[in-house]
N, C-alpha and C. Protein backbone atom coordinates (compact mmCIF):
# COMPACT_ATOMS: atom_id res chain seq x y z
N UNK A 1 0.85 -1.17 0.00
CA UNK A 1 0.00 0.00 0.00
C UNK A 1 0.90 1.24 0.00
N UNK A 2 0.15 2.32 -0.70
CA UNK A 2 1.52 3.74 -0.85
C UNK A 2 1.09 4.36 0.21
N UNK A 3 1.70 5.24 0.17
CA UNK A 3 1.88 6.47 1.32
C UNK A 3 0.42 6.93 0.98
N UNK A 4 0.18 6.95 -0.30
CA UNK A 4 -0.94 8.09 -0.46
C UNK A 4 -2.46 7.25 -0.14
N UNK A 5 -2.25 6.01 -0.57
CA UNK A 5 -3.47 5.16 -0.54
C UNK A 5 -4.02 5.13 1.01
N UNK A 6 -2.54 5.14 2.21
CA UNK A 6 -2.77 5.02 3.37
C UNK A 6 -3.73 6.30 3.93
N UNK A 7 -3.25 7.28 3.37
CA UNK A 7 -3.74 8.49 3.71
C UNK A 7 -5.10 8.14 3.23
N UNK A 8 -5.41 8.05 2.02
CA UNK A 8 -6.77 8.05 1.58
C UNK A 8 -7.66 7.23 3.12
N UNK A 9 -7.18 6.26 3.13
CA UNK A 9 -7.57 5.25 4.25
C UNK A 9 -7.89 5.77 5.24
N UNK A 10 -7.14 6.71 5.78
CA UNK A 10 -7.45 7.53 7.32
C UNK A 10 -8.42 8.38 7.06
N UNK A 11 -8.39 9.07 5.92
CA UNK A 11 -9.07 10.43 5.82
C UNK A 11 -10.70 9.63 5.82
N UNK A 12 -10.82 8.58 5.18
CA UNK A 12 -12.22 7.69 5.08
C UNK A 12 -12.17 7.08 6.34
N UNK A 13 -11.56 6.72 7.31
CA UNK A 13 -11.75 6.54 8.84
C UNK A 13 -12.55 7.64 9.65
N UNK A 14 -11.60 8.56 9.37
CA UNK A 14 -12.03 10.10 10.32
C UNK A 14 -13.34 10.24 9.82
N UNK A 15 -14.04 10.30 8.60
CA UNK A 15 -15.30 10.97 8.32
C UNK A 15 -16.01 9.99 8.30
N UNK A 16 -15.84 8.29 8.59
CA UNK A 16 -16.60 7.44 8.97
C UNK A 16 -16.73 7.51 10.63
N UNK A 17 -15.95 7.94 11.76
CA UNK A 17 -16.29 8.04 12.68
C UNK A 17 -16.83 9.33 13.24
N UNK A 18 -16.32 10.48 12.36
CA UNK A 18 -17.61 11.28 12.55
C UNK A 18 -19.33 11.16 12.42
N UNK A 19 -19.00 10.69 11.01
CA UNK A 19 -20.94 10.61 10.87
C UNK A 19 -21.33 9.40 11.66
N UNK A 20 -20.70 8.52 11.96
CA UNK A 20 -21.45 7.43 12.97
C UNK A 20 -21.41 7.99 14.34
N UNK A 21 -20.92 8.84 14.42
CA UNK A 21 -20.74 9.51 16.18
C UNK A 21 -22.14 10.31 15.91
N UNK A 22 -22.23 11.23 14.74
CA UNK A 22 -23.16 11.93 14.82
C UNK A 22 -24.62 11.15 14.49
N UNK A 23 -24.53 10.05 14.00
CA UNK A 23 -25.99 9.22 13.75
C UNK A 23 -25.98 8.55 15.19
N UNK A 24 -25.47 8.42 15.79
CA UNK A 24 -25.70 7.70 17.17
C UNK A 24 -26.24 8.42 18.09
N UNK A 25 -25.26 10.03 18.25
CA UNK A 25 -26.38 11.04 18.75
C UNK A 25 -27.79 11.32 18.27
N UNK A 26 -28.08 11.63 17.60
CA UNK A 26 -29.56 11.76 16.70
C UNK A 26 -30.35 10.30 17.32
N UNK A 27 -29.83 9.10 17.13
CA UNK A 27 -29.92 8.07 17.36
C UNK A 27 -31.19 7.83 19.06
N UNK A 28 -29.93 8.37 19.82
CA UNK A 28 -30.62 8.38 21.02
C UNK A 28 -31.59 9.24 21.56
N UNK A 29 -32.06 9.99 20.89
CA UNK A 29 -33.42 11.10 21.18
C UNK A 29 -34.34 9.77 21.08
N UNK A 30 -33.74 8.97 19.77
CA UNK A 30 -35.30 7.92 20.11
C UNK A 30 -35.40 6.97 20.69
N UNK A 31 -34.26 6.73 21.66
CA UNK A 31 -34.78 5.35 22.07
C UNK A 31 -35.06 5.65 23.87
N UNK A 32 -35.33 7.14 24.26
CA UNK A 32 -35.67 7.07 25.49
C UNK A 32 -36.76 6.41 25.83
N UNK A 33 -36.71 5.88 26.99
CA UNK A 33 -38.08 5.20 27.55
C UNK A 33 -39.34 5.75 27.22
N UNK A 34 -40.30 4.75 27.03
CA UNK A 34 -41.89 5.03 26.81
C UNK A 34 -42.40 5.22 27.41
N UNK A 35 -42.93 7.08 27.93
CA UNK A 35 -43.56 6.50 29.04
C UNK A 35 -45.28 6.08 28.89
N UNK A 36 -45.69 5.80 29.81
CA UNK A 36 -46.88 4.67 29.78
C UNK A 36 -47.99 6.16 30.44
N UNK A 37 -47.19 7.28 30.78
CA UNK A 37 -48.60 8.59 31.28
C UNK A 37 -48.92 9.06 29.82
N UNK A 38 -47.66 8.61 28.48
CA UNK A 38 -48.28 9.78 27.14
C UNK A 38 -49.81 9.19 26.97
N UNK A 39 -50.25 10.30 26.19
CA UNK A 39 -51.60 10.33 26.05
C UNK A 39 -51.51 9.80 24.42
N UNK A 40 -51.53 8.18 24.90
CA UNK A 40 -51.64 7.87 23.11
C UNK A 40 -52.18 6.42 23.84
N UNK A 41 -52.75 5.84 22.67
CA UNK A 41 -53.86 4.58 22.93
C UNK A 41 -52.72 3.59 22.79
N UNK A 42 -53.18 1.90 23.18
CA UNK A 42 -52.29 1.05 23.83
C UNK A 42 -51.40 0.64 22.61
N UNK A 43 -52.26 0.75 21.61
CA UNK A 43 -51.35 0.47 20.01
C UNK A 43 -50.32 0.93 19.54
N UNK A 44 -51.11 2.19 19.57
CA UNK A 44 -49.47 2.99 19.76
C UNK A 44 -48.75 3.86 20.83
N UNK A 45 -48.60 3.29 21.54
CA UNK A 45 -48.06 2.82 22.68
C UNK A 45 -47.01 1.69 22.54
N UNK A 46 -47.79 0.68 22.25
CA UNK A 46 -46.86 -0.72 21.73
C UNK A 46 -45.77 -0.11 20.27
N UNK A 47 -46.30 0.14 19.54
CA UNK A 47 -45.72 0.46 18.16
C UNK A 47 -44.92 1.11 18.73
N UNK A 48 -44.35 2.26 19.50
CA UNK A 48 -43.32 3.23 19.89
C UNK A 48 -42.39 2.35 20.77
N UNK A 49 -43.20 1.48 21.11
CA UNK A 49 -41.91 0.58 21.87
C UNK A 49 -41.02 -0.34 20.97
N UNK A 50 -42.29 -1.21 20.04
CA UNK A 50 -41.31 -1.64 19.28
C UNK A 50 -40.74 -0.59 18.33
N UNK A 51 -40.84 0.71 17.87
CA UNK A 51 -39.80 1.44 17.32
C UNK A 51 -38.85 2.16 18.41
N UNK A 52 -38.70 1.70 19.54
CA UNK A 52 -37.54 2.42 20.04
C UNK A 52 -36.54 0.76 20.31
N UNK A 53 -36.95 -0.07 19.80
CA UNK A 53 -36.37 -1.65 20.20
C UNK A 53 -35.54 -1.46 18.35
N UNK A 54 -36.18 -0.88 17.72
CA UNK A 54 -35.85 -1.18 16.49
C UNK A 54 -34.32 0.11 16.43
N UNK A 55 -34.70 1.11 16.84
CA UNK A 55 -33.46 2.03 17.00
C UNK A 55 -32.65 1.44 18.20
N UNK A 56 -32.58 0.99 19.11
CA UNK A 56 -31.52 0.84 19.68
C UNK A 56 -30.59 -0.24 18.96
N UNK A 57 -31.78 -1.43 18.20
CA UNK A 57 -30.94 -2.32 17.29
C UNK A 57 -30.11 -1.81 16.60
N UNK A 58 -30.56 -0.71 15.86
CA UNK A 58 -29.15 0.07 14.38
C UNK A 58 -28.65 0.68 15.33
N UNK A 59 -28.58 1.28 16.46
CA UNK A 59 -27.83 2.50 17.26
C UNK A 59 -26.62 0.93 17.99
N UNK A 60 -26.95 -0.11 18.63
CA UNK A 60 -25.85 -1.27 18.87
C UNK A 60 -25.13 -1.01 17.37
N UNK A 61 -25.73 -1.48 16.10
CA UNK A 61 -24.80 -1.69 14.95
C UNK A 61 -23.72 -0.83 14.86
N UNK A 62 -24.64 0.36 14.90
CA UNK A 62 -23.45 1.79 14.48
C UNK A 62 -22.73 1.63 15.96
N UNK A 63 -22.63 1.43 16.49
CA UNK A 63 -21.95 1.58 17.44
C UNK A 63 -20.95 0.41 17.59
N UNK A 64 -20.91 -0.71 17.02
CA UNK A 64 -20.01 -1.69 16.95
C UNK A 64 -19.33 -1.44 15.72
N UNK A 65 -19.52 -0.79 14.77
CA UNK A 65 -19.11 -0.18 13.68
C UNK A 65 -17.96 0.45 14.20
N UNK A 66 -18.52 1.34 15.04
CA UNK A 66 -17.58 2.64 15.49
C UNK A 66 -16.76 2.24 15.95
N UNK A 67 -16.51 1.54 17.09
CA UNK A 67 -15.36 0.68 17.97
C UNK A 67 -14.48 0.11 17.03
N UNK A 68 -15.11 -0.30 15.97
CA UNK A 68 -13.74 -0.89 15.20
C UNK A 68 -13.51 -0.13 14.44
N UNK A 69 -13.91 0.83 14.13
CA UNK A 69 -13.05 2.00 13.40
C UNK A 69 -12.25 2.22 14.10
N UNK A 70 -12.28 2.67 15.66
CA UNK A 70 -11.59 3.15 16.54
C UNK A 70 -10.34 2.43 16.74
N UNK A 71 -10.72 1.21 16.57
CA UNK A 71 -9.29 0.23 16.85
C UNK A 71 -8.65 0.32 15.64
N UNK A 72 -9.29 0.44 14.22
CA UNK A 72 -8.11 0.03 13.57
C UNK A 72 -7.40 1.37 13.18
N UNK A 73 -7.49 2.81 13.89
CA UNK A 73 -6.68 3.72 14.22
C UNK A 73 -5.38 3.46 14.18
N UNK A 74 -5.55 2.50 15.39
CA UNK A 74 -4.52 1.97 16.11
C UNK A 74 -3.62 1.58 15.09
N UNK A 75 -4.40 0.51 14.40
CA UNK A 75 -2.53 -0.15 13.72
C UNK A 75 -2.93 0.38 11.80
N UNK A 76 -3.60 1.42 11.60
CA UNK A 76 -3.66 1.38 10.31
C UNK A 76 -2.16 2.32 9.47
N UNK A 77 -1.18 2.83 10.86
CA UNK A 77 0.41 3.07 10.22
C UNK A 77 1.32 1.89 10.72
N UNK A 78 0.81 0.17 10.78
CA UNK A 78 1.51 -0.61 10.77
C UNK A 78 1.59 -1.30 8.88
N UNK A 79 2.67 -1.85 8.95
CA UNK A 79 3.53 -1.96 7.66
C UNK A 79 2.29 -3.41 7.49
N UNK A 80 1.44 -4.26 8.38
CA UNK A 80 0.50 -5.18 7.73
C UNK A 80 -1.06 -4.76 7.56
N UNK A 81 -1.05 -3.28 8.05
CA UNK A 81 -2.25 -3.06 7.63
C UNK A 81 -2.60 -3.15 6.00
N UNK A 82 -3.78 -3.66 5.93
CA UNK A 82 -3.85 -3.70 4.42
C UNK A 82 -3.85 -5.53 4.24
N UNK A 83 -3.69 -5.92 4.55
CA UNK A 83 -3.33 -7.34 4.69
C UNK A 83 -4.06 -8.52 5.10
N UNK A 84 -4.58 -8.96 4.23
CA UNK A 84 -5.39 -10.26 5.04
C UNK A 84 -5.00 -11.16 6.50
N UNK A 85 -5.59 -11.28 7.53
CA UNK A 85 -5.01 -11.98 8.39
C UNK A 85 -4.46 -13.18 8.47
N UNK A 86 -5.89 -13.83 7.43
CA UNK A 86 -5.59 -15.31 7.13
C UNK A 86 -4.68 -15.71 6.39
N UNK A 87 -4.50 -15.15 5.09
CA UNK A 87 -3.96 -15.50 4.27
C UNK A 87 -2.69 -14.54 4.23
N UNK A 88 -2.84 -13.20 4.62
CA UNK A 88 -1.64 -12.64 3.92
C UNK A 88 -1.48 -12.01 3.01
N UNK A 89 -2.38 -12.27 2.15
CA UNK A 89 -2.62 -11.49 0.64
C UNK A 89 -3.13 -9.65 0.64
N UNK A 90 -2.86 -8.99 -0.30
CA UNK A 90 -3.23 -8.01 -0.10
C UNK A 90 -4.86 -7.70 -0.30
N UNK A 91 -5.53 -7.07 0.87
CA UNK A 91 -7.02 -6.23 0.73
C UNK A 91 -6.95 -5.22 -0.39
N UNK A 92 -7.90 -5.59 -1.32
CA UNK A 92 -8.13 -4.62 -2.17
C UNK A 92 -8.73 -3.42 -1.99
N UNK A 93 -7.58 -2.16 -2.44
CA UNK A 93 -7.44 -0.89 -1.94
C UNK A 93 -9.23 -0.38 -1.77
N UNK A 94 -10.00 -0.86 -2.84
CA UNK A 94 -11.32 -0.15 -2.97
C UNK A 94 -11.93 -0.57 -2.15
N UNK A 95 -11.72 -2.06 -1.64
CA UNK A 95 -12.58 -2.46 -0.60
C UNK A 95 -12.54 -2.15 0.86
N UNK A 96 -11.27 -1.64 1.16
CA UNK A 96 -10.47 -0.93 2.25
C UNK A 96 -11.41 0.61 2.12
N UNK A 97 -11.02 1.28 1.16
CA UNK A 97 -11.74 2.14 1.26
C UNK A 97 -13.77 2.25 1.62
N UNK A 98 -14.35 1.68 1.38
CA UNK A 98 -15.97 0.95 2.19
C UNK A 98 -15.65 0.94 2.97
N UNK A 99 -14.78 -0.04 3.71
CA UNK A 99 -15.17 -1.01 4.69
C UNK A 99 -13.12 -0.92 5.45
N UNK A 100 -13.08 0.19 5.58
CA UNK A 100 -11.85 0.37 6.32
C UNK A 100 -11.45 -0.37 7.67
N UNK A 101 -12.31 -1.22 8.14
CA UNK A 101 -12.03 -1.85 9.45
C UNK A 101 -12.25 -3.30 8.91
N UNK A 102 -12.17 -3.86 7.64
CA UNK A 102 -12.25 -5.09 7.33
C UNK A 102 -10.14 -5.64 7.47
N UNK A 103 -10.83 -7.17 7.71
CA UNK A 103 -9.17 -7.70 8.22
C UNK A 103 -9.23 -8.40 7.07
N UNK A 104 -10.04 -9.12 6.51
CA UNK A 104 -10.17 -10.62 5.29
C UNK A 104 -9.89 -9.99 4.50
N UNK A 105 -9.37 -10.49 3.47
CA UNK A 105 -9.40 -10.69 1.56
C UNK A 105 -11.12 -10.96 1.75
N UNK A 106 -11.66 -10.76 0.18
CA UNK A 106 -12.45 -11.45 -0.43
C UNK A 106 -12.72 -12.96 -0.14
N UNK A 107 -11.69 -13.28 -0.53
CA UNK A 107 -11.76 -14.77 -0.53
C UNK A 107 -11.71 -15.33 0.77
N UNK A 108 -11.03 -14.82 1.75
CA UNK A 108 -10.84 -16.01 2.96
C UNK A 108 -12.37 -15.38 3.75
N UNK A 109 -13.12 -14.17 3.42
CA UNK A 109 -13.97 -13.91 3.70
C UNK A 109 -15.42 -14.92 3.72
N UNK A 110 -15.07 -15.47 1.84
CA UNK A 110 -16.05 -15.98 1.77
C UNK A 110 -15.87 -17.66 2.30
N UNK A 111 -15.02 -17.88 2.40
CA UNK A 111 -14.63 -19.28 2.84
C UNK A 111 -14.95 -19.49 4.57
């Protein structure tokens, strides 16, 4: 991987852990508790519960998202970043760029 590709890599880290920081905030306006005094009938009542069960589900995702962005901070100016774990082979630069906290190749992915 070049100097420059690495860079590309970080700069798509940083603005992936911004907007997931900022969708997580937004995030949690909705999943405060229901309370059971609002003045809404038992249906929806229920329906707001299961939509605050349904946001905390994507608000866990983005948020396990985020943590591993966060980690691969850590070693993305080591000389194997970029690198399949399993195999060794090189991660393809474009797919690095998506999915910047991926460790697999393609292939040992799908295997």
């Amino acid at each position: 991987m070049t100097q420059e590709e690495r860079q590309q890599i970080i700069e798509v880290i940083k603005s992936d852990i911004n907007k997931l920081t900022q969708k997580i905030t937004e995030l949690k306006e909705f999943t405060a508790p229901v309370s059971p005094d609002d003045a809404i009938g038992r249906i929806s009542r229920m329906d707001a519960i299961n939509n605050k069960s349904i946001t905390e589900a994507s608000m866990r995702n983005l948020q396990t998202r985020l943590d591993q962005l966060q980690k691969i901070t850590q070693v993305v100016h080591e000389k194997d970043f970029g690198l399949c774990i399993k195999c060794h082979k090189p991660i393809a630069f474009e797919r690095l760029k998506i999915r910047p906290e991926i460790r697999l190749c393609a292939g040992c992915l799908q295997r």
